[in-house]
C-alpha atoms as a PDB file:
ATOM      1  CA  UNK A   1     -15.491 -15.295  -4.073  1.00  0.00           C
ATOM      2  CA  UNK A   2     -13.322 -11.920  -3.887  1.00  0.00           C
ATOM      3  CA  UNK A   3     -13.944  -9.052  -5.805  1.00  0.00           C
ATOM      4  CA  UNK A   4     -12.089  -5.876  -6.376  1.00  0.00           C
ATOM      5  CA  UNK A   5     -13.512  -2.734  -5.302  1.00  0.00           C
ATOM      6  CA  UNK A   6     -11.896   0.462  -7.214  1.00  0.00           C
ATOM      7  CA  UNK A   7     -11.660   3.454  -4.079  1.00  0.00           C
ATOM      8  CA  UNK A   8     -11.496   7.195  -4.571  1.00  0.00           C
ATOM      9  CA  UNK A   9      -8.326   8.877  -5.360  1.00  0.00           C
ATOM     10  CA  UNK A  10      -6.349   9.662  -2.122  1.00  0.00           C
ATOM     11  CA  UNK A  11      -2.583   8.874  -2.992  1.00  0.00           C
ATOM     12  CA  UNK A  12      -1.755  12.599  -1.423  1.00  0.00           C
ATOM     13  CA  UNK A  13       1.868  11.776  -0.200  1.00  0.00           C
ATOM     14  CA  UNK A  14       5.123  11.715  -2.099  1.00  0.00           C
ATOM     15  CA  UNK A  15       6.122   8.652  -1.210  1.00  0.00           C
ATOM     16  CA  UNK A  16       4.291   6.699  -3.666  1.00  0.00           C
ATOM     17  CA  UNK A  17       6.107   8.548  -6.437  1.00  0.00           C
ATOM     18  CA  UNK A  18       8.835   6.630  -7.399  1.00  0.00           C
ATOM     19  CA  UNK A  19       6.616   3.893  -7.901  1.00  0.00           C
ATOM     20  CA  UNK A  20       3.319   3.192  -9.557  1.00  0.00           C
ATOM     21  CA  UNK A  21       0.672   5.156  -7.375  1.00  0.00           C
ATOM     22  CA  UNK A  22       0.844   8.743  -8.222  1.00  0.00           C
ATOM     23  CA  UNK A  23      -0.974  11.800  -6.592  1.00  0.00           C
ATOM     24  CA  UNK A  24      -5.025  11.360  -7.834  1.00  0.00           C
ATOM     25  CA  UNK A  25      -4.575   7.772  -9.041  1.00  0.00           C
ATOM     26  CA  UNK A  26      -7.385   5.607  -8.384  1.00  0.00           C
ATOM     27  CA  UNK A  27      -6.349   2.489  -7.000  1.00  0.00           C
ATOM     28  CA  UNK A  28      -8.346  -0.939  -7.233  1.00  0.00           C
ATOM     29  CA  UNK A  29      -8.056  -3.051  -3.998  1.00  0.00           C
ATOM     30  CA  UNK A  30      -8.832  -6.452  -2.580  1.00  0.00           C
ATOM     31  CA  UNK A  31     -10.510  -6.127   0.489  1.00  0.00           C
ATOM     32  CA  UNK A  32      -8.500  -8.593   2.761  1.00  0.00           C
ATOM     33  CA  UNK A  33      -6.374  -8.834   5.961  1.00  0.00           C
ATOM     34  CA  UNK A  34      -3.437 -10.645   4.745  1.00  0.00           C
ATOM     35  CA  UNK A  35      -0.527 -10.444   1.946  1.00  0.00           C
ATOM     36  CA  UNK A  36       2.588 -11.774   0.481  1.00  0.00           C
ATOM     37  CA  UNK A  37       6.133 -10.788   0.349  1.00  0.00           C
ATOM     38  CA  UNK A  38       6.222  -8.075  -2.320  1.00  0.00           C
ATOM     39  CA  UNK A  39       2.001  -7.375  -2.443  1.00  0.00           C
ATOM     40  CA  UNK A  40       1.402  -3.728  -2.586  1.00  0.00           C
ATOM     41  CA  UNK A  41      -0.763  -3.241   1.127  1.00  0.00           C
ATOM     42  CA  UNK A  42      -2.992  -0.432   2.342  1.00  0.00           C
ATOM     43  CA  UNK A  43      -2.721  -0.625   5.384  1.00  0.00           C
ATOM     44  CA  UNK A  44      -2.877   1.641   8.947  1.00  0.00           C
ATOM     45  CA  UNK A  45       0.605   0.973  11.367  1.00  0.00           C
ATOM     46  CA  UNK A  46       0.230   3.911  13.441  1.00  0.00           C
ATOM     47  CA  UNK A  47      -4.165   4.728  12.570  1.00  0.00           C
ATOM     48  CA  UNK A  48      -3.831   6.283   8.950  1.00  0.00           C
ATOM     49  CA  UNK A  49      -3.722   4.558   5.951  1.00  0.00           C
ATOM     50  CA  UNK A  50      -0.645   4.291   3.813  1.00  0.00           C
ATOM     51  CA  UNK A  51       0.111   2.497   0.368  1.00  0.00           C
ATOM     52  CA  UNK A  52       3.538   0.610   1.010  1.00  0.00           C
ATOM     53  CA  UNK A  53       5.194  -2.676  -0.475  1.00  0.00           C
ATOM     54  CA  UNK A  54       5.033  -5.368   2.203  1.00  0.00           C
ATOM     55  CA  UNK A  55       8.642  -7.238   3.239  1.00  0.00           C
ATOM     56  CA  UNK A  56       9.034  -9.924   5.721  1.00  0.00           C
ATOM     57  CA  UNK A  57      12.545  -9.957   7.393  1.00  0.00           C
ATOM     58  CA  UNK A  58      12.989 -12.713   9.775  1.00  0.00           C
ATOM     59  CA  UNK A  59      10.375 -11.635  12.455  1.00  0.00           C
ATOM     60  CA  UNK A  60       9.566  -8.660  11.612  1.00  0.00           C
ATOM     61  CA  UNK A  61       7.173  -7.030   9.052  1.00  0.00           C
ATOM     62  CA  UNK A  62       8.327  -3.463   7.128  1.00  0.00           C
ATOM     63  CA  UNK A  63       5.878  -1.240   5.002  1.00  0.00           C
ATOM     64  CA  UNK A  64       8.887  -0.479   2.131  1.00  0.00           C
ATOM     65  CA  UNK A  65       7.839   3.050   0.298  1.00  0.00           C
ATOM     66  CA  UNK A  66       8.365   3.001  -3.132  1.00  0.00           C
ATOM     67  CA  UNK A  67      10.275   6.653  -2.945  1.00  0.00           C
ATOM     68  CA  UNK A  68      13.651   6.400  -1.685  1.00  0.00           C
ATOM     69  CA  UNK A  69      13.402   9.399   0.032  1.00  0.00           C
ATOM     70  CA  UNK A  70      11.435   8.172   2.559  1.00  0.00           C
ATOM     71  CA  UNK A  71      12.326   5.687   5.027  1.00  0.00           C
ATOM     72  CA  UNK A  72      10.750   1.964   5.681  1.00  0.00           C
ATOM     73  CA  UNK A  73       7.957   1.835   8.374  1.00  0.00           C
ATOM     74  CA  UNK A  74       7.941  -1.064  10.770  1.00  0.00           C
ATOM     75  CA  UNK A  75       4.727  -2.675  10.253  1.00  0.00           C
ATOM     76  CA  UNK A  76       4.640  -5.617  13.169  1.00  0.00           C
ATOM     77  CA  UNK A  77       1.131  -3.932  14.622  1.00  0.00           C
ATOM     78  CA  UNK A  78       0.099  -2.554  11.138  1.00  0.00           C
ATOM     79  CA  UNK A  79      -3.054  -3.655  10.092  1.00  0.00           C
ATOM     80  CA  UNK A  80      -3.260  -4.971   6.484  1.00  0.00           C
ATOM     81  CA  UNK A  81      -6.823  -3.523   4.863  1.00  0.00           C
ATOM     82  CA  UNK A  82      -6.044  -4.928   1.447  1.00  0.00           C
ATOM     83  CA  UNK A  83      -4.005  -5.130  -1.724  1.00  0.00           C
ATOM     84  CA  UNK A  84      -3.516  -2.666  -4.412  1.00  0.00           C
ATOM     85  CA  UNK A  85      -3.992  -5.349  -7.352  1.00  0.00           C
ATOM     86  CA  UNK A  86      -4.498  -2.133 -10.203  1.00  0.00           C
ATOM     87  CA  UNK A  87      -3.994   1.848 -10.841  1.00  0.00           C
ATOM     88  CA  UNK A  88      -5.870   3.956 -13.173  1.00  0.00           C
ATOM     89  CA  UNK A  89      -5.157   7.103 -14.310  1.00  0.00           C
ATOM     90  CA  UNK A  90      -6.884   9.872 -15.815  1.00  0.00           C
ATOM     91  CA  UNK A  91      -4.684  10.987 -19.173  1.00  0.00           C
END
């Protein structure tokens, strides 16, 4: 059975902005090391940890940001930690 864990705020980066994952959020994950087209990942392709929107293209895997400022990461060697499934915010 797979439970969500809720993890400290640490969305610190602009490029969640545009989408649903502001700075301080707290973010509720599924711990597990595999997604879907479309799943909102944490995940580490270079050894930090980034919030992205996983695309499959073909062969290859991209970590899409949700700010179009910034550009798509390739994520072939990224490691997949888990799923955002829920964001809370303080108000």
């Amino acid at each position: 059975m797979q439970s969500d864990r809720a993890l400290p705020p640490d969305c610190r980066s602009a490029c969640c902005g545009e989408g649903n994952i502001l700075d301080g959020d707290l973010v509720v994950v599924r711990i597990q090391p595999t997604a879907e087209q479309g799943d909102v990942v944490a995940a580490t392709p270079d050894g930090e940890a980034t919030a992205k929107r996983l695309k499959h293209d073909g062969p290859d895997t991209w970590l899409m940001p949700d700010n179009t400022a910034y550009a798509p990461i390739r994520g072939n060697d990224a490691t997949i930690l888990a799923i955002i499934t829920a964001v809370m915010r303080k108000i």
